[in-house]
Protein backbone atom coordinates (compact mmCIF):
# COMPACT_ATOMS: atom_id res chain seq x y z
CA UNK A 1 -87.41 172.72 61.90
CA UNK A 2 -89.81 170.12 62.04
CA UNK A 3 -92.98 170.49 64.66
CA UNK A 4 -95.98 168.98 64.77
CA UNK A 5 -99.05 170.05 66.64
CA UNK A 6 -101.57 167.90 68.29
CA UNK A 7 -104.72 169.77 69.34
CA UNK A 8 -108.58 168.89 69.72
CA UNK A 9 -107.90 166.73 72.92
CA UNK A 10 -110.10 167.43 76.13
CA UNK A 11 -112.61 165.54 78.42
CA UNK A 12 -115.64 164.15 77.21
CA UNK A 13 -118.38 161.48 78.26
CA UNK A 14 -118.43 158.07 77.37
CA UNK A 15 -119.90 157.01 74.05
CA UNK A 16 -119.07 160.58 72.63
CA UNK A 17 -117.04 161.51 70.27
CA UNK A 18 -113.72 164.33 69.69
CA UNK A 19 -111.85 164.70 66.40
CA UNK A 20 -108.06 165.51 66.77
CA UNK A 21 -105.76 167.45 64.42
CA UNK A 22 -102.37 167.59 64.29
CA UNK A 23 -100.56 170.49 62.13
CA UNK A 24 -97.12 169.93 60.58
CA UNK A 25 -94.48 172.15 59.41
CA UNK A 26 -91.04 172.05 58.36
CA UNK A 27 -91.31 169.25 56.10
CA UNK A 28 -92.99 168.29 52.87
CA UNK A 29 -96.38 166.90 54.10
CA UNK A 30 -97.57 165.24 51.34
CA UNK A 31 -94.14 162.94 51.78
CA UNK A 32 -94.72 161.91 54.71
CA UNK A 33 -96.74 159.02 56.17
CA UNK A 34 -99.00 159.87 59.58
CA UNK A 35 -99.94 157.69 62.13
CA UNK A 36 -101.42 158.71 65.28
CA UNK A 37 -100.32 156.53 68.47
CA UNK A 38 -101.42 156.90 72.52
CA UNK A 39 -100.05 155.97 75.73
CA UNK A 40 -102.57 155.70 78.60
CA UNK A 41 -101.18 155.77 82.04
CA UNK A 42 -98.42 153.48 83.14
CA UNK A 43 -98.69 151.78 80.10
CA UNK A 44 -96.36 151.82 76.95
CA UNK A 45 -96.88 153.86 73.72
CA UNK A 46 -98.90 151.98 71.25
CA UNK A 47 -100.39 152.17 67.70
CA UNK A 48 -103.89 153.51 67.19
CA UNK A 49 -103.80 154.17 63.27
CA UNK A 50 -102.22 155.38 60.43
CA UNK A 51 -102.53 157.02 57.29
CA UNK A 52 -100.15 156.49 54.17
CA UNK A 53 -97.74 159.46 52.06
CA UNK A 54 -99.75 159.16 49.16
CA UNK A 55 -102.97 159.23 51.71
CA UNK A 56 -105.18 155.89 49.88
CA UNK A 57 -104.81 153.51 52.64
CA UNK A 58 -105.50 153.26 56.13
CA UNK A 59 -104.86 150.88 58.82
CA UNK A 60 -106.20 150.94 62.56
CA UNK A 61 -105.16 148.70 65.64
CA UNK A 62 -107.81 146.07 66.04
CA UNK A 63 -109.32 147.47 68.95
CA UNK A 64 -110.21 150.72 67.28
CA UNK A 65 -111.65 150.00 64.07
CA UNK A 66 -115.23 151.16 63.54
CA UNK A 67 -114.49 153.71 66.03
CA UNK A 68 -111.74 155.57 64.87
CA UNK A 69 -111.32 157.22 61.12
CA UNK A 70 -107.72 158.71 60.15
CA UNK A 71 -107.33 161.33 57.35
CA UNK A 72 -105.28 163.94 56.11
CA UNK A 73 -105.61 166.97 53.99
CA UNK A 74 -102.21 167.80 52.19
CA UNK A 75 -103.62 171.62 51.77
CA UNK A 76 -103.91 172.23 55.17
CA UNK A 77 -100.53 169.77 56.13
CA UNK A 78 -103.11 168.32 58.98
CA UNK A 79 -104.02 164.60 59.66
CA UNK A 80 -106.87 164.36 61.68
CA UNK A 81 -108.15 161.31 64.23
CA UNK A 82 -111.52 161.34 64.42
CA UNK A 83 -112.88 159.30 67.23
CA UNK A 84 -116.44 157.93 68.38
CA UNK A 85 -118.49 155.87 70.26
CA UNK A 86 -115.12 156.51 72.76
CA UNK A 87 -115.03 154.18 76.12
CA UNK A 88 -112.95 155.00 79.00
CA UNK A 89 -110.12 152.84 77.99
CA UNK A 90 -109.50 155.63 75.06
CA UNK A 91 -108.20 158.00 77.83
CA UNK A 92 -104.60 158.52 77.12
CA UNK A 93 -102.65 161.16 75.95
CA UNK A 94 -103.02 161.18 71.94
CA UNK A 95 -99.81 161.93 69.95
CA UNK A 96 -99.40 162.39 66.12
CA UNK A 97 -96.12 161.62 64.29
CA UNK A 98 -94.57 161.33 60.80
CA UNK A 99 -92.35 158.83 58.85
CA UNK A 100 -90.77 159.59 55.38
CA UNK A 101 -92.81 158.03 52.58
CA UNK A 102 -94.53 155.51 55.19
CA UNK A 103 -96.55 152.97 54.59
CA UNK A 104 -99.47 151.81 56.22
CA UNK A 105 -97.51 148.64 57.09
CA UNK A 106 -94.20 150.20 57.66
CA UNK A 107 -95.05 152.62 60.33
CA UNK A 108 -94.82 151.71 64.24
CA UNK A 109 -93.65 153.26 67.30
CA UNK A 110 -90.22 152.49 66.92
CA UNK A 111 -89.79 154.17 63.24
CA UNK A 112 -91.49 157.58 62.99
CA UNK A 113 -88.84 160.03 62.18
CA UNK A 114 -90.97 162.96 63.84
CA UNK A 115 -93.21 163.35 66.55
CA UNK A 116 -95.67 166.22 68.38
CA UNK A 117 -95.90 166.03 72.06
CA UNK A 118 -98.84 164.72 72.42
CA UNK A 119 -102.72 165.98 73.44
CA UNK A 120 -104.79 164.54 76.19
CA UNK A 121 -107.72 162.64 76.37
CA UNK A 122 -109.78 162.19 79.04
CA UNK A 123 -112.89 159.53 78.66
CA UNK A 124 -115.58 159.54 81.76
CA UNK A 125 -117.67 156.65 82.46
């Protein structure tokens, strides 16, 4: 059984900075491309970044580059988000998911085969 587990989420001030994990098991990590999406309040899901299987590229939405680093360590099966300088328009809840041999440009919110449920973010001004 596949799971993945989003933690590091929580409340913190504007201009800070939080660094998410999110642990797999049940699958071959280093097989799998990670991208880490959000979904802020009465909006839709979206893509924030994502890393690929073989773990040499990156690619972030626009609005989030400079500010937010993706990377994954295959020993620990873990991809991590860090995130800084954060504004209040990063509050959403954060959620980490997986796609078989993805690609930085194949991976989207309509194509992950696996996802975690997600770990909140909370961004005061």
């Amino acid at each position: 059984q596949v799971q993945l587990v989003e933690s590091g989420g929580g409340l913190v001030q504007a201009g800070g900075s939080l660094r998410l994990s999110c642990a797999a098991s049940g699958l071959t990590f280093n097989s799998y491309g990670m991208g880490w999406f959000r979904q802020a309040p009465g909006k839709e899901r979206e893509f924030a970044g994502a890393i690929s299987w073989r773990g040499g590229s990156t690619r972030y939405a626009d609005s989030l580059k400079g500010r937010f680093t993706i990377s994954r360590d295959n020993a620990k099966n873990t991809v991590y988000l860090q995130m800084n300088s954060l504004k209040p328009e990063d509050t959403a809840v954060y959620y980490c998911a997986a796609k078989y041999l993805g690609t930085i440009g194949t991976m989207d919110t309509r194509n992950m085969g696996y996802w975690g449920k997600g770990t909140l973010v909370t961004v005061s001004s």
